[in-house]
PDB file of N, CA and C in Angstrom:
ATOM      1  N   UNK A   1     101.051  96.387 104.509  1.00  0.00           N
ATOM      2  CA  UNK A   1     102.472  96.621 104.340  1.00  0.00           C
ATOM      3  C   UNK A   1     102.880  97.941 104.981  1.00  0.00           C
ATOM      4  N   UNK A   2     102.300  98.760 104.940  1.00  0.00           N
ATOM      5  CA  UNK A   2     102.391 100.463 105.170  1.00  0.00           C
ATOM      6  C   UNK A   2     102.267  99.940 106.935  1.00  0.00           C
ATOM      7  N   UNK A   3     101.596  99.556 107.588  1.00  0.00           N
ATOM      8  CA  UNK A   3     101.388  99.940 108.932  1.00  0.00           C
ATOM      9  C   UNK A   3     102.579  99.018 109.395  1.00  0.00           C
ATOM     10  N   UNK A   4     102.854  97.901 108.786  1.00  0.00           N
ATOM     11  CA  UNK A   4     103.840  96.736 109.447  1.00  0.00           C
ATOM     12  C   UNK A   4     105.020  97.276 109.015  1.00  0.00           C
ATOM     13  N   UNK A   5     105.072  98.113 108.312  1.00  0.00           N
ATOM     14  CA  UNK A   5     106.781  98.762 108.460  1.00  0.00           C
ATOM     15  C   UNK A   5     107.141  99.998 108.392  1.00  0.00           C
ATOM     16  N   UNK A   6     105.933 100.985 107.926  1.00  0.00           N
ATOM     17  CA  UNK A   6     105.987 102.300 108.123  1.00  0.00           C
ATOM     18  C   UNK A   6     105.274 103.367 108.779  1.00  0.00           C
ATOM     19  N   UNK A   7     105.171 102.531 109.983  1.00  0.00           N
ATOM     20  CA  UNK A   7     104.376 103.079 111.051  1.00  0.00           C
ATOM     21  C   UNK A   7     105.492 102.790 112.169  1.00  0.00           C
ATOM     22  N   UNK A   8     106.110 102.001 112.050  1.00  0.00           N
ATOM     23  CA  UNK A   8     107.408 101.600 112.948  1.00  0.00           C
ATOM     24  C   UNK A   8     108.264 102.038 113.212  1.00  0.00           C
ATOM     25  N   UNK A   9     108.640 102.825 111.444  1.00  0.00           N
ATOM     26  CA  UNK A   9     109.760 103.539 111.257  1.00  0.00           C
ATOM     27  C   UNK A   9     109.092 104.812 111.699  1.00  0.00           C
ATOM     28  N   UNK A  10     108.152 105.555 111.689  1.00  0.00           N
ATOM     29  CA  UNK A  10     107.888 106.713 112.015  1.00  0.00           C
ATOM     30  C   UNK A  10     107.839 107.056 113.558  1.00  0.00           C
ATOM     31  N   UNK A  11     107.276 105.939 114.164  1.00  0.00           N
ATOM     32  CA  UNK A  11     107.497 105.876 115.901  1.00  0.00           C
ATOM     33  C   UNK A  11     108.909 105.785 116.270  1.00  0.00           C
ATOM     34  N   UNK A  12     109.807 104.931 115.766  1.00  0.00           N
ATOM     35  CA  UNK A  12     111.208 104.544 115.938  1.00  0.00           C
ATOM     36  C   UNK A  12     111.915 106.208 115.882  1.00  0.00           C
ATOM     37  N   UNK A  13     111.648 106.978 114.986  1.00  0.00           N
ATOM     38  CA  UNK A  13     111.837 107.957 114.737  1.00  0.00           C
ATOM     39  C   UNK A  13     112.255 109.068 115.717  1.00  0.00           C
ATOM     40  N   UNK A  14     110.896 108.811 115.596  1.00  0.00           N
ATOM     41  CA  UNK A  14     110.113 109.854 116.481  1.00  0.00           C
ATOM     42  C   UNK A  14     109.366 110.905 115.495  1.00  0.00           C
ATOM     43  N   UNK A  15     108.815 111.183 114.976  1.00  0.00           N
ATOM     44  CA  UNK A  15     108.309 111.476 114.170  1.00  0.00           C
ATOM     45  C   UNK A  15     106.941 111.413 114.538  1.00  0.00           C
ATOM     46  N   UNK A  16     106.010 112.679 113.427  1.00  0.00           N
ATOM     47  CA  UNK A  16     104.525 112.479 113.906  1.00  0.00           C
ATOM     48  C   UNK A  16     104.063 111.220 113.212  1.00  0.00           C
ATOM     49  N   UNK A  17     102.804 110.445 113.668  1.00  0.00           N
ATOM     50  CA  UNK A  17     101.751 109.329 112.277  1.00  0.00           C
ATOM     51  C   UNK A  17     101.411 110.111 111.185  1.00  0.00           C
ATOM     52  N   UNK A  18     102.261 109.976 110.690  1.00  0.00           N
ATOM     53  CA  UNK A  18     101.231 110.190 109.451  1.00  0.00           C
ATOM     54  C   UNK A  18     101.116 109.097 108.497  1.00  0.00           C
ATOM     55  N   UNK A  19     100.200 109.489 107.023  1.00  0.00           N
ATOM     56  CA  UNK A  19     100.208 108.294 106.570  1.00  0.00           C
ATOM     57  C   UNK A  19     100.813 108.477 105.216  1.00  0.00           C
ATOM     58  N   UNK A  20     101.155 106.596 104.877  1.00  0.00           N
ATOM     59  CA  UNK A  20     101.850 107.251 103.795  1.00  0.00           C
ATOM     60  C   UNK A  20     101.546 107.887 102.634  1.00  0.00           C
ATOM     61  N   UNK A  21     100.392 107.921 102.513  1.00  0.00           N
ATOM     62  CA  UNK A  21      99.932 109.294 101.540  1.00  0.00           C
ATOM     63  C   UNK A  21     100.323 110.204 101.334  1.00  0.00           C
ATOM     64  N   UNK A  22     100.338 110.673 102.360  1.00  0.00           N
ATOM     65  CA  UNK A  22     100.996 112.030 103.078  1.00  0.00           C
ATOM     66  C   UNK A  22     102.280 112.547 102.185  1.00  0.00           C
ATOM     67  N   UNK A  23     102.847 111.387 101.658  1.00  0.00           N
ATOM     68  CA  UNK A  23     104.478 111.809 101.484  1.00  0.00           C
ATOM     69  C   UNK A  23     104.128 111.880 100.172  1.00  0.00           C
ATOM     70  N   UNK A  24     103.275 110.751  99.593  1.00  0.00           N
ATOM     71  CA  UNK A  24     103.232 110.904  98.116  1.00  0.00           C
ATOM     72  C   UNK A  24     102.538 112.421  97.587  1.00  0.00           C
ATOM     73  N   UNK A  25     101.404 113.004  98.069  1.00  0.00           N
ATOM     74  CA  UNK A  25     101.024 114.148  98.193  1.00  0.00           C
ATOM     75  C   UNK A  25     102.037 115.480  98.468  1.00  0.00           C
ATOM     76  N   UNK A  26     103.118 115.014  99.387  1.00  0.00           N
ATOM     77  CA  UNK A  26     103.981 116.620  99.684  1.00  0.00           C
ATOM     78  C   UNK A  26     105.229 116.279  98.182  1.00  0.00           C
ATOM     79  N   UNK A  27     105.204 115.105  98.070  1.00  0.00           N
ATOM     80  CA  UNK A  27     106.425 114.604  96.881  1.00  0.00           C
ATOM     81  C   UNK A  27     105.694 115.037  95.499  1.00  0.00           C
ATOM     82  N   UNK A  28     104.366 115.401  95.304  1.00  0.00           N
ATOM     83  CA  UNK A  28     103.808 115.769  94.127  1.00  0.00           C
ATOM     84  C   UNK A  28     103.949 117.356  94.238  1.00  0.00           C
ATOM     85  N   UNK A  29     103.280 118.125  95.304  1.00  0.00           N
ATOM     86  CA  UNK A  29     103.288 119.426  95.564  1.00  0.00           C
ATOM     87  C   UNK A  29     104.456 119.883  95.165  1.00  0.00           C
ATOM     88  N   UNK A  30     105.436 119.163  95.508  1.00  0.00           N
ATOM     89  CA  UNK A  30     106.859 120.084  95.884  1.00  0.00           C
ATOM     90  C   UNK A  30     106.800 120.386  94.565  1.00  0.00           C
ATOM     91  N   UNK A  31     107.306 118.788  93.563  1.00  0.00           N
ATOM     92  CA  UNK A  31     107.161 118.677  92.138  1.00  0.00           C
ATOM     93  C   UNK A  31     106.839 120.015  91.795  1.00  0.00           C
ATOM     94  N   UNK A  32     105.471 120.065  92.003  1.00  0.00           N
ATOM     95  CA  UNK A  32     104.604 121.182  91.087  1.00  0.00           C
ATOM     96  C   UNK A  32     105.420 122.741  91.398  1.00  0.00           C
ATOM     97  N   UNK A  33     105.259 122.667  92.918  1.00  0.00           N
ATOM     98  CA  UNK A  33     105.890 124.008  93.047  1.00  0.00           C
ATOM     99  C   UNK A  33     107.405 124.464  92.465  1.00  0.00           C
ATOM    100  N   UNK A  34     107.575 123.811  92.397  1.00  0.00           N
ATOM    101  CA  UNK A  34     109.449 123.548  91.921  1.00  0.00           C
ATOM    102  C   UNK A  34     109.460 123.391  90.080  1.00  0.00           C
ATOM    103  N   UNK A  35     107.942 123.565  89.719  1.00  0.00           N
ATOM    104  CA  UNK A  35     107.817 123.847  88.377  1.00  0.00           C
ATOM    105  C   UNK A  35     108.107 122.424  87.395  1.00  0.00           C
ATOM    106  N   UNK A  36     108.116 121.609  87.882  1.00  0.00           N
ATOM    107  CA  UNK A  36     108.374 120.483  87.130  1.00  0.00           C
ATOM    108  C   UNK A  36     107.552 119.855  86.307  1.00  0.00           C
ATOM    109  N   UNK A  37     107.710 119.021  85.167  1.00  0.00           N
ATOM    110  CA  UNK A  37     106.732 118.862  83.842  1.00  0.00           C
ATOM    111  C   UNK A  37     105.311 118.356  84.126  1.00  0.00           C
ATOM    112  N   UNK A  38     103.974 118.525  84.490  1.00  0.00           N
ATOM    113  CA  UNK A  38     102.580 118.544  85.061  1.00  0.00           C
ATOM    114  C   UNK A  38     102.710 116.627  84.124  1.00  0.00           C
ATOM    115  N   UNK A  39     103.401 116.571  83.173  1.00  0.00           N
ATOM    116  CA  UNK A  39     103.046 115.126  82.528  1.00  0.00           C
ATOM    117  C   UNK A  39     103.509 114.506  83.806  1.00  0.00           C
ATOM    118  N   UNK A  40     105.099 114.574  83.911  1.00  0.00           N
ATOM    119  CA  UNK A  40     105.391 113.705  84.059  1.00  0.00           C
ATOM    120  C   UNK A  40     105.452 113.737  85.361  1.00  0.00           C
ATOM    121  N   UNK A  41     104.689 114.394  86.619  1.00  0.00           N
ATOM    122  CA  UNK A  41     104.379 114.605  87.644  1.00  0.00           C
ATOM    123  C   UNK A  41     103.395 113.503  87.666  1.00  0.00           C
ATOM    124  N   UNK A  42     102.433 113.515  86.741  1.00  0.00           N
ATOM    125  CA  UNK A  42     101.089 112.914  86.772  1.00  0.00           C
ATOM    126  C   UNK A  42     101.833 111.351  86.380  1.00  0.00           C
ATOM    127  N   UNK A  43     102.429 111.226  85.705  1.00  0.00           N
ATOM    128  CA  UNK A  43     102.952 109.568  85.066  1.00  0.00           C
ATOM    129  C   UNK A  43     103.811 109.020  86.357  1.00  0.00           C
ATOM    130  N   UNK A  44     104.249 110.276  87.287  1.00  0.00           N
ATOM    131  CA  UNK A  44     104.926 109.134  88.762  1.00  0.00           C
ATOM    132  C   UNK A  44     103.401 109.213  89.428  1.00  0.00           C
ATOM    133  N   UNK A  45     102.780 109.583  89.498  1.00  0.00           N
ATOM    134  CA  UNK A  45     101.455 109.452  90.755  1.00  0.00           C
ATOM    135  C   UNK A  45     101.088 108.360  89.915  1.00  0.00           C
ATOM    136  N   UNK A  46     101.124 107.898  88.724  1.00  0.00           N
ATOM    137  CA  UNK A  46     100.462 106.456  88.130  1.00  0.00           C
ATOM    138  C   UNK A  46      98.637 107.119  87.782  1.00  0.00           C
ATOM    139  N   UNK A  47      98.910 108.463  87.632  1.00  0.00           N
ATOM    140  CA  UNK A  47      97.568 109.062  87.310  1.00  0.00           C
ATOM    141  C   UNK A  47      97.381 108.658  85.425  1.00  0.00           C
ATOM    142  N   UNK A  48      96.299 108.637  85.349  1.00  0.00           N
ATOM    143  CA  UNK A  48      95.872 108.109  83.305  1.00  0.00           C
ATOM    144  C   UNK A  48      96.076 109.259  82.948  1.00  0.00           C
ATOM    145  N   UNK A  49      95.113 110.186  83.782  1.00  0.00           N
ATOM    146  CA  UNK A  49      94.596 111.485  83.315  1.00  0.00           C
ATOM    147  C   UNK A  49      95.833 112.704  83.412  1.00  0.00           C
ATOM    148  N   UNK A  50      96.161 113.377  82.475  1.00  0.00           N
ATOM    149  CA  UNK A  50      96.637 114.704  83.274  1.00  0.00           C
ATOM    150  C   UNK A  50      96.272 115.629  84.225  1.00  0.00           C
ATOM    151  N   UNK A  51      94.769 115.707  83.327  1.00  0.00           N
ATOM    152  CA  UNK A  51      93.437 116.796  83.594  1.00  0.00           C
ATOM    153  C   UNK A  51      93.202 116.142  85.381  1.00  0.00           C
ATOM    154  N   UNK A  52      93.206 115.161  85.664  1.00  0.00           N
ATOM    155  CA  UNK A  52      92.542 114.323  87.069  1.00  0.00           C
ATOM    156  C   UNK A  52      93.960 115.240  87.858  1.00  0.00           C
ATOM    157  N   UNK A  53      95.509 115.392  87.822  1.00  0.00           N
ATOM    158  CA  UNK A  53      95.778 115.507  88.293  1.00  0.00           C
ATOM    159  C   UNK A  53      96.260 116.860  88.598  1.00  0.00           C
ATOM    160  N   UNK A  54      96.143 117.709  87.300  1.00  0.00           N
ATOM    161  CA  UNK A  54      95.715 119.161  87.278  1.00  0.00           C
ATOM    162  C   UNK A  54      94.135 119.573  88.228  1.00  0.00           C
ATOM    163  N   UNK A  55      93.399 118.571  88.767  1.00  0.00           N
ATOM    164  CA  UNK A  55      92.632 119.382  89.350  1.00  0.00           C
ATOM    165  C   UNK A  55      92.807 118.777  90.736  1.00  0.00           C
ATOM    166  N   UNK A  56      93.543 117.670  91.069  1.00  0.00           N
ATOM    167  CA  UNK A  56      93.900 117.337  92.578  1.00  0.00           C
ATOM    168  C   UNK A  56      94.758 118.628  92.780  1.00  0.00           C
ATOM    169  N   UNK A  57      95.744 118.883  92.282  1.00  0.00           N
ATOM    170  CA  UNK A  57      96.650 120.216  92.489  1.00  0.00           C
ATOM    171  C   UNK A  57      97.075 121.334  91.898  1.00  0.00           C
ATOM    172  N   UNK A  58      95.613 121.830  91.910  1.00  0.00           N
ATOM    173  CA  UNK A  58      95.248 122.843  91.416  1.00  0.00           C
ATOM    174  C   UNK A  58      95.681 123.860  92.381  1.00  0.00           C
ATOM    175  N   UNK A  59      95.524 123.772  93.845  1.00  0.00           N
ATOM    176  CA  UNK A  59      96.106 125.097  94.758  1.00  0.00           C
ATOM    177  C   UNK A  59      97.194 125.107  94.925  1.00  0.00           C
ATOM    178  N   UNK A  60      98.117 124.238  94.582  1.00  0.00           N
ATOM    179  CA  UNK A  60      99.789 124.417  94.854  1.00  0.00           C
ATOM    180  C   UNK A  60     100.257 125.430  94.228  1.00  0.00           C
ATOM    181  N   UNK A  61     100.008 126.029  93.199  1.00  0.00           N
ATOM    182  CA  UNK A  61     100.481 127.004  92.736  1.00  0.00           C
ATOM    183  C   UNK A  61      99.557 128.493  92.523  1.00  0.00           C
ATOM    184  N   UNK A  62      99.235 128.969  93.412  1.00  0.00           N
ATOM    185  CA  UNK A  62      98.255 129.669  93.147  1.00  0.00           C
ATOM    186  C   UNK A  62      98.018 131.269  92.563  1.00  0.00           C
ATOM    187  N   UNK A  63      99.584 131.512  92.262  1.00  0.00           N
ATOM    188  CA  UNK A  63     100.086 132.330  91.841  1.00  0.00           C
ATOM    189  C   UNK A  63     100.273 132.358  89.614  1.00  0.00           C
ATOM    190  N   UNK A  64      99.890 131.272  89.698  1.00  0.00           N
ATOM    191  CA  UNK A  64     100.195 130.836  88.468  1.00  0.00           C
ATOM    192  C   UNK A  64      99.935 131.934  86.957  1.00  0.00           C
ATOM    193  N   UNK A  65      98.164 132.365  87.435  1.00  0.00           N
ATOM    194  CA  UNK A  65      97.627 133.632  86.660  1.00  0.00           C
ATOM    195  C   UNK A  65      98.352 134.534  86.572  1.00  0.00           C
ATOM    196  N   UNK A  66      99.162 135.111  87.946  1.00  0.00           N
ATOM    197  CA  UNK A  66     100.096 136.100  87.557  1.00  0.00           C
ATOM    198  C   UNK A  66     100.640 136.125  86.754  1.00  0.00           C
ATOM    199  N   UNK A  67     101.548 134.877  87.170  1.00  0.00           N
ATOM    200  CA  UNK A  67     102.833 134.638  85.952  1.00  0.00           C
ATOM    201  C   UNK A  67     102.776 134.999  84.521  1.00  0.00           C
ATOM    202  N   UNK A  68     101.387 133.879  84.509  1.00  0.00           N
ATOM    203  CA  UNK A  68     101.292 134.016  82.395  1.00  0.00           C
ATOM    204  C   UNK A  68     100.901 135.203  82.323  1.00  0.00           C
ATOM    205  N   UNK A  69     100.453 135.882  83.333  1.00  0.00           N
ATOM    206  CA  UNK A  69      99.961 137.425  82.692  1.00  0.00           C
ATOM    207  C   UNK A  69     101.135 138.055  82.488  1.00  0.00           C
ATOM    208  N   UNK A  70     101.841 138.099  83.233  1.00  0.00           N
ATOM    209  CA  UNK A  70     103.336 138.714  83.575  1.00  0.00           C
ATOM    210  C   UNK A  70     104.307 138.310  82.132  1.00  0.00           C
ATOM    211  N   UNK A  71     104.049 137.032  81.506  1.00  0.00           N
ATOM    212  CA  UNK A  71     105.188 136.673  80.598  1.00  0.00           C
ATOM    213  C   UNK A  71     104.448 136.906  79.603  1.00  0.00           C
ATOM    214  N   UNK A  72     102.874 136.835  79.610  1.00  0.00           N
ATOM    215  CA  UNK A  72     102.248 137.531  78.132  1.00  0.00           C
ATOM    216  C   UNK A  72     102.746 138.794  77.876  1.00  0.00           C
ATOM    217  N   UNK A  73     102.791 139.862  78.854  1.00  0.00           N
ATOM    218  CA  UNK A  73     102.850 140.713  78.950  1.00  0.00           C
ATOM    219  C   UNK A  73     104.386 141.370  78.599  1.00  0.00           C
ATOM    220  N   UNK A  74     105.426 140.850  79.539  1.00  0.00           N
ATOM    221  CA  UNK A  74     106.593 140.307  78.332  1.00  0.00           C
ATOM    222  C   UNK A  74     106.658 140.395  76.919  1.00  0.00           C
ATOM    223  N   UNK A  75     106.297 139.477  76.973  1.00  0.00           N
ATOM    224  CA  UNK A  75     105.841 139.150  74.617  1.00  0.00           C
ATOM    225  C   UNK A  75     106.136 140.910  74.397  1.00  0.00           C
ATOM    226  N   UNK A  76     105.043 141.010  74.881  1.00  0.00           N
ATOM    227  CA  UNK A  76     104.398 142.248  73.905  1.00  0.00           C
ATOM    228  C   UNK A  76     105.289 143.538  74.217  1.00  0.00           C
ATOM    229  N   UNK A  77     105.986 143.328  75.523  1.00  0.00           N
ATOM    230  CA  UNK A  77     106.844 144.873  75.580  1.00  0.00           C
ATOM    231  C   UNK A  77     108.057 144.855  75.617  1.00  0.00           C
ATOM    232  N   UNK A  78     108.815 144.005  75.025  1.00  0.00           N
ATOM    233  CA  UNK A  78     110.190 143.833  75.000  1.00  0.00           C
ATOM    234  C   UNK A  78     110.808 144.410  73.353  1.00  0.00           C
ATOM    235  N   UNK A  79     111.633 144.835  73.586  1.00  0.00           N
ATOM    236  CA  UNK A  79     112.216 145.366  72.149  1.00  0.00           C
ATOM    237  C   UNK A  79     112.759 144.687  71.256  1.00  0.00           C
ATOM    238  N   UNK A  80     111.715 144.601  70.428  1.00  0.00           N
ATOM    239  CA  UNK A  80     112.535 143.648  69.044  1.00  0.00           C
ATOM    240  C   UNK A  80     113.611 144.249  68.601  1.00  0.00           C
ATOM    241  N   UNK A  81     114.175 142.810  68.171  1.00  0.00           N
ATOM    242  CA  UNK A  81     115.940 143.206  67.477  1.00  0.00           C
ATOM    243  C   UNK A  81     115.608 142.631  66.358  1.00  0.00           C
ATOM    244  N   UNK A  82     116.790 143.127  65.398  1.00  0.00           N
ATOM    245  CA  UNK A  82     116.435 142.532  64.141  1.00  0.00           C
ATOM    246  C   UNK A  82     115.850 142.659  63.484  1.00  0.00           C
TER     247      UNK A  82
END
């Protein structure tokens, strides 16, 4: 199905081959990078696992350690009210 109609459209194009993997893979990344829910990232890839798809895209965000260090860190130095 993929080569008989979306290999056609990509030549018709003009566009590079790629395959359609390709799209489902940059359509998950973005997801991730764009911070969106890791469930329900994993429930459109039709993944069972979360964990399976926390470790396919694991480098998309690779900044991530910062962060929680950064918002733990938060917690603890912000001035309570009240």
């Amino acid at each position: 199905m993929v080569v008989r109609y979306f290999k056609p459209l990509l030549k018709a194009a003009g566009l590079p081959d790629i395959r359609f993997y390709d799209l489902r893979h940059t359509m998950a990344s973005q997801m991730i990078r764009n911070k969106q829910d890791i469930k329900m990232v994993s429930q459109r890839l039709g993944h069972e696992d979360v964990g399976f798809t926390l470790k396919v895209y694991h480098h998309v965000r690779p900044g991530t350690d910062e962060e929680a260090t950064e918002g733990f860190d938060e917690m603890f130095t912000k001035k309570r009210t009240g």
